[in-house]
C-alpha atoms as a PDB file:
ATOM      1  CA  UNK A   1       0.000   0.000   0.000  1.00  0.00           C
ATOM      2  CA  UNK A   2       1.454   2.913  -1.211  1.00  0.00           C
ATOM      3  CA  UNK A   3       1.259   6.779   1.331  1.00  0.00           C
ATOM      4  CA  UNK A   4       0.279   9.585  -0.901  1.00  0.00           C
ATOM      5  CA  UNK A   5       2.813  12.772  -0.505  1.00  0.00           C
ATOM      6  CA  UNK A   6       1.421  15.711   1.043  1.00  0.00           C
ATOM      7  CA  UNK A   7       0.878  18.609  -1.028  1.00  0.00           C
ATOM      8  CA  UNK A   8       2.714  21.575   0.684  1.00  0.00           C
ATOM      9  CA  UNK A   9       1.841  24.152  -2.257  1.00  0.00           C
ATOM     10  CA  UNK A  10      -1.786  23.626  -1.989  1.00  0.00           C
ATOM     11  CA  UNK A  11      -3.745  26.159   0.301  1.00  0.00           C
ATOM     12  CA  UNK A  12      -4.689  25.013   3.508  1.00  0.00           C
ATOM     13  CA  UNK A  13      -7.828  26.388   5.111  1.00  0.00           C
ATOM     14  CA  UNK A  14      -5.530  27.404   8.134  1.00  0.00           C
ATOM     15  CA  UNK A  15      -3.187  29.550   5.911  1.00  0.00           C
ATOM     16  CA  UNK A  16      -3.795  33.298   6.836  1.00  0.00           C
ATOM     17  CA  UNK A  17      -5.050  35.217   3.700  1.00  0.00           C
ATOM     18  CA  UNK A  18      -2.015  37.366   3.388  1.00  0.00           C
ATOM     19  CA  UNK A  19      -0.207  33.901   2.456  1.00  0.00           C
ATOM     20  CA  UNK A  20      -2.120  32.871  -0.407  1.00  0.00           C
ATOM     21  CA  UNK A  21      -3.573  36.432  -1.269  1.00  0.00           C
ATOM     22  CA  UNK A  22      -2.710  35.334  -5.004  1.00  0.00           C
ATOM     23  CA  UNK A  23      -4.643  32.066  -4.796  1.00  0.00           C
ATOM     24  CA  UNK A  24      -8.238  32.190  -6.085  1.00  0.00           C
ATOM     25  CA  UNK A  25     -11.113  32.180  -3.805  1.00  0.00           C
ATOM     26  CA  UNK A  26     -14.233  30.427  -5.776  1.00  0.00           C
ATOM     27  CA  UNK A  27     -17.671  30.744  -3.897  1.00  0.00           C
ATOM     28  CA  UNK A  28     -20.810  28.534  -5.307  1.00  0.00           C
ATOM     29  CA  UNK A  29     -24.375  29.543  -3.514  1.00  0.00           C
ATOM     30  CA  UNK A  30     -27.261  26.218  -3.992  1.00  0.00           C
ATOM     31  CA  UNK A  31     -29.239  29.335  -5.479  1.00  0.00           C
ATOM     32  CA  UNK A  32     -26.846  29.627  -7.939  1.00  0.00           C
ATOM     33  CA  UNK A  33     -24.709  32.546  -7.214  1.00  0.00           C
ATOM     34  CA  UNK A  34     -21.078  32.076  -7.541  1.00  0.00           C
ATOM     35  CA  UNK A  35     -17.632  34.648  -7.636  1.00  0.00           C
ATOM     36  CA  UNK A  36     -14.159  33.363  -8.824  1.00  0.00           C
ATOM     37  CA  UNK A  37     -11.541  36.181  -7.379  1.00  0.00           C
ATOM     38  CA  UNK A  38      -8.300  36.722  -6.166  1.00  0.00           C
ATOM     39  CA  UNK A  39      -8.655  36.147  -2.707  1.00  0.00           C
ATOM     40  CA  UNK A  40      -6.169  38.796  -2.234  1.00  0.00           C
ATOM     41  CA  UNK A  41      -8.643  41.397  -3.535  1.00  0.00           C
ATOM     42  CA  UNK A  42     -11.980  40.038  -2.219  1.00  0.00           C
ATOM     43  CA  UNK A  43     -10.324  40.767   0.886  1.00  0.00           C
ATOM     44  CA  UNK A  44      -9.213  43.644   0.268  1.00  0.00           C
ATOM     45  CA  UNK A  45     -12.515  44.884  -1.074  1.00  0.00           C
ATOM     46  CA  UNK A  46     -14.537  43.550   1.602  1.00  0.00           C
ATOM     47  CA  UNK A  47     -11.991  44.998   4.723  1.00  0.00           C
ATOM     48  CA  UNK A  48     -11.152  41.999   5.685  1.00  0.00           C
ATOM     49  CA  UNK A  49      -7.855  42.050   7.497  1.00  0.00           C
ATOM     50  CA  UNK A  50      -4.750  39.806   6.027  1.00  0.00           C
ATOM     51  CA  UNK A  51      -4.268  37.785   9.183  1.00  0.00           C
ATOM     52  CA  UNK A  52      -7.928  36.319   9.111  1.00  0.00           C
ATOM     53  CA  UNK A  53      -6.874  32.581   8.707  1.00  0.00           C
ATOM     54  CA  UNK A  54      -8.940  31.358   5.259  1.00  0.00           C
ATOM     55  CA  UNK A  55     -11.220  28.843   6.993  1.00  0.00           C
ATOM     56  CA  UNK A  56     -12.357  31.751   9.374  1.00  0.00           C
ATOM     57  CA  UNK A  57     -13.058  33.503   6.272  1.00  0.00           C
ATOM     58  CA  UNK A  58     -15.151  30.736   4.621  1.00  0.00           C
ATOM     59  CA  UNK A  59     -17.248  30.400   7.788  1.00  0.00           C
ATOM     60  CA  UNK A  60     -18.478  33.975   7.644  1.00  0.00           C
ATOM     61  CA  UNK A  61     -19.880  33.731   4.594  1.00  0.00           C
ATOM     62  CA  UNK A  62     -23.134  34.274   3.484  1.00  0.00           C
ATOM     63  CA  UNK A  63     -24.748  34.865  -0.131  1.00  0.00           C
ATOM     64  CA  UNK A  64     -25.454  38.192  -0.860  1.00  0.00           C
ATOM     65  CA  UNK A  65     -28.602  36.625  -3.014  1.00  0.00           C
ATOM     66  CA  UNK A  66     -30.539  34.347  -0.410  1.00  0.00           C
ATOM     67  CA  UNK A  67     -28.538  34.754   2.869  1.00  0.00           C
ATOM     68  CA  UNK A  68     -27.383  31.048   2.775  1.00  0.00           C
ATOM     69  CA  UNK A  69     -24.059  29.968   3.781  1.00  0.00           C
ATOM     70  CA  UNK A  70     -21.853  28.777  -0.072  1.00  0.00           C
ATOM     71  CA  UNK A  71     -19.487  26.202  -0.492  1.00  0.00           C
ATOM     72  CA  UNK A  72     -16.722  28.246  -0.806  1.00  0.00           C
ATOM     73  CA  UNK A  73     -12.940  26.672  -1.526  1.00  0.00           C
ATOM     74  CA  UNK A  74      -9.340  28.366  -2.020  1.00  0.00           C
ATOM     75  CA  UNK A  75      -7.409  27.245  -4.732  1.00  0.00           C
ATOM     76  CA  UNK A  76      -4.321  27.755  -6.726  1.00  0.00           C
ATOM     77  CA  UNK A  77      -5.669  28.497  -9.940  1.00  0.00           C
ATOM     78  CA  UNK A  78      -8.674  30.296 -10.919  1.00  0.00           C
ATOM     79  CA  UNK A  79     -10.295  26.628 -12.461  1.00  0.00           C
ATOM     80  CA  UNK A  80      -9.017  24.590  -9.195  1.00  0.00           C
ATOM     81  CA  UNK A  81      -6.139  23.305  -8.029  1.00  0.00           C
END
């Protein structure tokens, strides 16, 4: 049985924003609302300050449609990691 390598590069949701402010925060809403971005400059546009760890992030949200919580991920490139 063969161990799988950890992926270091890849975003992890404890990784404070100002670490992976270049990755690409992708938010999908069941009401069908979705945002690719920067996560670097949703943050920035929101006021959210750079030491806000990404998971803290991600558990804030809420759509801005219906006011449900998204399924929100951080990855390295704007179609996934």
């Amino acid at each position: 049985m063969g161990m799988m390598a950890a992926n270091y590069h890849r975003p992890k949701p404890i990784d404070p924003i100002w670490y992976r402010q270049s990755c690409y925060i992708s938010i999908r809403c069941a009401c069908g609302r979705s945002l690719v971005e920067p996560l670097g400059d949703f943050a920035r546009s929101r006021g959210i300050h750079f030491d806000t760890h990404i998971y803290k992030l991600i558990d804030r949200l809420r759509c801005s449609r219906c006011g449900g919580e998204p399924f929100a991920e951080v990855t390295l490139y704007r179609n996934g990691n």
